[in-house]
N, C-alpha and C. Protein backbone atom coordinates (compact mmCIF):
# COMPACT_ATOMS: atom_id res chain seq x y z
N UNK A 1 166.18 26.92 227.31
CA UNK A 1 165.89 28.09 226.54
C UNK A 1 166.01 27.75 225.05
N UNK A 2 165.40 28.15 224.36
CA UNK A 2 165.35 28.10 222.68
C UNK A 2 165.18 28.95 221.60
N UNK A 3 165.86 29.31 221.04
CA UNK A 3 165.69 30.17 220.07
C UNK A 3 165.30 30.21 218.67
N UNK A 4 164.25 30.90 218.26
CA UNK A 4 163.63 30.56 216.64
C UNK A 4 164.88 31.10 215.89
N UNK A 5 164.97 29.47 214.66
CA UNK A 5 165.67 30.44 213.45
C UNK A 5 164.36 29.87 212.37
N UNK A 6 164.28 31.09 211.32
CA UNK A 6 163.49 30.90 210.28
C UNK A 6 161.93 30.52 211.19
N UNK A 7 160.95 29.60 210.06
CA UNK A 7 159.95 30.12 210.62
C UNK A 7 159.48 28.66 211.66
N UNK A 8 160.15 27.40 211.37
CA UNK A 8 160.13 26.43 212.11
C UNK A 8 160.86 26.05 212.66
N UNK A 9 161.89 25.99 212.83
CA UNK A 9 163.14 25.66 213.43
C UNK A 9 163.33 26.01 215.20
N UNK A 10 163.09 25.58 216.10
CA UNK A 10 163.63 25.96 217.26
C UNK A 10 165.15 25.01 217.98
N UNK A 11 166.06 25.75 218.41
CA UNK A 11 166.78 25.16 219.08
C UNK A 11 167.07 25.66 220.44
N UNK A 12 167.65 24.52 221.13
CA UNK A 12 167.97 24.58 222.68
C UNK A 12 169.60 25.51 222.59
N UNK A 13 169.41 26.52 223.52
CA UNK A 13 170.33 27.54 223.28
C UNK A 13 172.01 26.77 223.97
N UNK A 14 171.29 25.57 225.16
CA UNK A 14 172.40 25.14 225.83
C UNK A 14 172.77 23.97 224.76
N UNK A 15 172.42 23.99 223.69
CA UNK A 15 172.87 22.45 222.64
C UNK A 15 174.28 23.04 221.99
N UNK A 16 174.43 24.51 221.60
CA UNK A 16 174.89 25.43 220.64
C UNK A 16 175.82 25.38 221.16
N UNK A 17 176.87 24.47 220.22
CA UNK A 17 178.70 24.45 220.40
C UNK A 17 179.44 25.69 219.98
N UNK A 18 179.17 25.96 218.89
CA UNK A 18 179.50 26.95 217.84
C UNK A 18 179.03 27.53 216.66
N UNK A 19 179.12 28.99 216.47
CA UNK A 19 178.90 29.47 215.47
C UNK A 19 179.40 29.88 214.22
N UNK A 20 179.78 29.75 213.35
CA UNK A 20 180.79 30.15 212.62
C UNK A 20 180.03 31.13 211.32
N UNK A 21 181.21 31.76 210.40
CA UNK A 21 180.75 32.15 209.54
C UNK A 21 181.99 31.66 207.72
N UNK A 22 181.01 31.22 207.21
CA UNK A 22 182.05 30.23 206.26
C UNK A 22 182.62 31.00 205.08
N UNK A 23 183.32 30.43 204.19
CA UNK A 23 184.02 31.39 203.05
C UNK A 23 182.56 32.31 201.88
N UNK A 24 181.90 32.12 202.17
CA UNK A 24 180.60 32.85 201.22
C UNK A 24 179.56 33.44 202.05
N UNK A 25 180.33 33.98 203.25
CA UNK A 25 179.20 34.87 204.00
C UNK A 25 178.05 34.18 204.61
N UNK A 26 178.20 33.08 204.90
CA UNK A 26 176.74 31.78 205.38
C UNK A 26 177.26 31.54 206.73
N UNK A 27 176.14 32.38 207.77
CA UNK A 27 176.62 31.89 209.20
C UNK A 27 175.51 30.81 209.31
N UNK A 28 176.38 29.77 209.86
CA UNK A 28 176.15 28.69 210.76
C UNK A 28 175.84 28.08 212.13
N UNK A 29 174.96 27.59 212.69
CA UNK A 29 174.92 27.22 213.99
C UNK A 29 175.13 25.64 214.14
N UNK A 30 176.41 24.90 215.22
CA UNK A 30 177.09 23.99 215.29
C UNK A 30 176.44 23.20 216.48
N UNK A 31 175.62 22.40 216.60
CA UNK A 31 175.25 21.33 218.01
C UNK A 31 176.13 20.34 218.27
N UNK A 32 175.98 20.56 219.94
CA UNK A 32 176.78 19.70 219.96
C UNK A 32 176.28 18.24 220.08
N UNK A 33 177.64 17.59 219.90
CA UNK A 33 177.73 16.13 219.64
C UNK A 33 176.29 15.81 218.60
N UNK A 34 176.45 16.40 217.43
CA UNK A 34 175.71 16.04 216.22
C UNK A 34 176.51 16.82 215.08
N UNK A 35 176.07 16.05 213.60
CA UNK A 35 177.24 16.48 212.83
C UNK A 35 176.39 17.35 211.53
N UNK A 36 175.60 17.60 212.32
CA UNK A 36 174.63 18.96 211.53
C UNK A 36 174.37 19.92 211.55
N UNK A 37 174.82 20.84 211.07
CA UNK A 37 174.59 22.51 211.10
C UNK A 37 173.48 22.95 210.28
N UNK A 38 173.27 24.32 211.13
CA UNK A 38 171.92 24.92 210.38
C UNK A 38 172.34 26.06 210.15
N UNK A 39 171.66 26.75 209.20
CA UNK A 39 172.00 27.53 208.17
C UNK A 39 170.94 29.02 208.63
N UNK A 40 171.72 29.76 209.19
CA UNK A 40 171.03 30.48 209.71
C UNK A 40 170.89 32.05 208.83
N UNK A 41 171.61 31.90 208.05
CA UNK A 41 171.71 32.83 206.42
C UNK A 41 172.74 33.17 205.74
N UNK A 42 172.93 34.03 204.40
CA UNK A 42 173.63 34.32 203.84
C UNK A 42 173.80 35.86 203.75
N UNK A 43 175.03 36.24 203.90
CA UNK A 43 175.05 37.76 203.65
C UNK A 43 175.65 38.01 202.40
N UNK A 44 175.49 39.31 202.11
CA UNK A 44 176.34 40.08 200.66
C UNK A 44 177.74 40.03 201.25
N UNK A 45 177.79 40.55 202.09
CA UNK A 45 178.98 40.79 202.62
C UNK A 45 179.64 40.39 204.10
N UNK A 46 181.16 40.43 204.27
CA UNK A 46 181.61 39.89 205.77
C UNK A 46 180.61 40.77 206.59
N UNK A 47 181.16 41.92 206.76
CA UNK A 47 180.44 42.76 207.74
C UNK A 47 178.99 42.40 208.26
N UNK A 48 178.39 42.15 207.05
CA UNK A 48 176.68 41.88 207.01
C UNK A 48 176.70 40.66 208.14
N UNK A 49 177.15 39.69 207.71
CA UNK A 49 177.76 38.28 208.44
C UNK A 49 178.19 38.27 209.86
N UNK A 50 178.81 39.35 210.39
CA UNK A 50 179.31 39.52 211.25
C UNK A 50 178.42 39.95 212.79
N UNK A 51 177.58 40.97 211.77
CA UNK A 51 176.50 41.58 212.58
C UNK A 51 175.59 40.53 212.77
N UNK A 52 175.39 39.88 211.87
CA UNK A 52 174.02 38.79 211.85
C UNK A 52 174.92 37.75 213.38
N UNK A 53 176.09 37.57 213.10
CA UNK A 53 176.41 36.84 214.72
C UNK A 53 176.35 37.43 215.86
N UNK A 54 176.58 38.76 215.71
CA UNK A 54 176.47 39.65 217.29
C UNK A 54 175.25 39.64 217.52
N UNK A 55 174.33 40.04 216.60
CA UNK A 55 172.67 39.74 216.84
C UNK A 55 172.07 38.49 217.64
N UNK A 56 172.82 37.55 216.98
CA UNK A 56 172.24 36.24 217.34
C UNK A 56 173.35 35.73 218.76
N UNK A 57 174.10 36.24 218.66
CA UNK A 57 174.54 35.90 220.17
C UNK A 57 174.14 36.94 221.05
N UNK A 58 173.48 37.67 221.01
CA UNK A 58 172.92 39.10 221.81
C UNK A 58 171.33 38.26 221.80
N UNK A 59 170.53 37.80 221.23
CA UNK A 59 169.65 37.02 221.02
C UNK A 59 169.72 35.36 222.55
N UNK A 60 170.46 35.05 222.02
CA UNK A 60 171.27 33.76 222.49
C UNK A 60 171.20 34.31 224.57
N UNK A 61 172.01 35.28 224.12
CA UNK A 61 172.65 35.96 225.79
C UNK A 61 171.24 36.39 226.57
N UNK A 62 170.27 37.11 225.95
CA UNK A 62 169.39 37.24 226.61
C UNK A 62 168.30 36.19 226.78
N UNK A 63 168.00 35.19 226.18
CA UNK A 63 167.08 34.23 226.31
C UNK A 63 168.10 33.21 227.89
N UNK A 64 169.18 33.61 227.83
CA UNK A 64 170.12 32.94 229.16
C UNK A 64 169.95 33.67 230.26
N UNK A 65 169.38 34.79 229.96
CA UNK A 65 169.45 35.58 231.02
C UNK A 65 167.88 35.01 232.01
């Protein structure tokens, strides 16, 4: 399964170690066993940030389904 970020980017949903969200509101997506993250945006704010991960793991959950 794979999920679009931005307008080229696809990744394999089973690659995705972790997601995080860093000190300036920039959530991240973590592969595993590679030491490169992608930048999946920036928010104004935590909250903004927060939602943008429930989205994308609600995103994530149903392409598993």
């Amino acid at each position: 399964m794979f999920i679009k970020f931005g307008q080229q980017l696809w990744i394999n949903t089973q690659h995705i170690e972790s997601i995080c969200i860093s000190g300036n509101n920039e959530v991240r997506v973590f592969i595993i066993n590679r030491d490169v993250s992608y930048k999946c945006g920036i928010y104004d704010t935590y909250r903004e940030a927060v939602n943008a991960v429930n989205e994308l793991v609600e995103r994530i959950n149903k392409e598993k389904e």
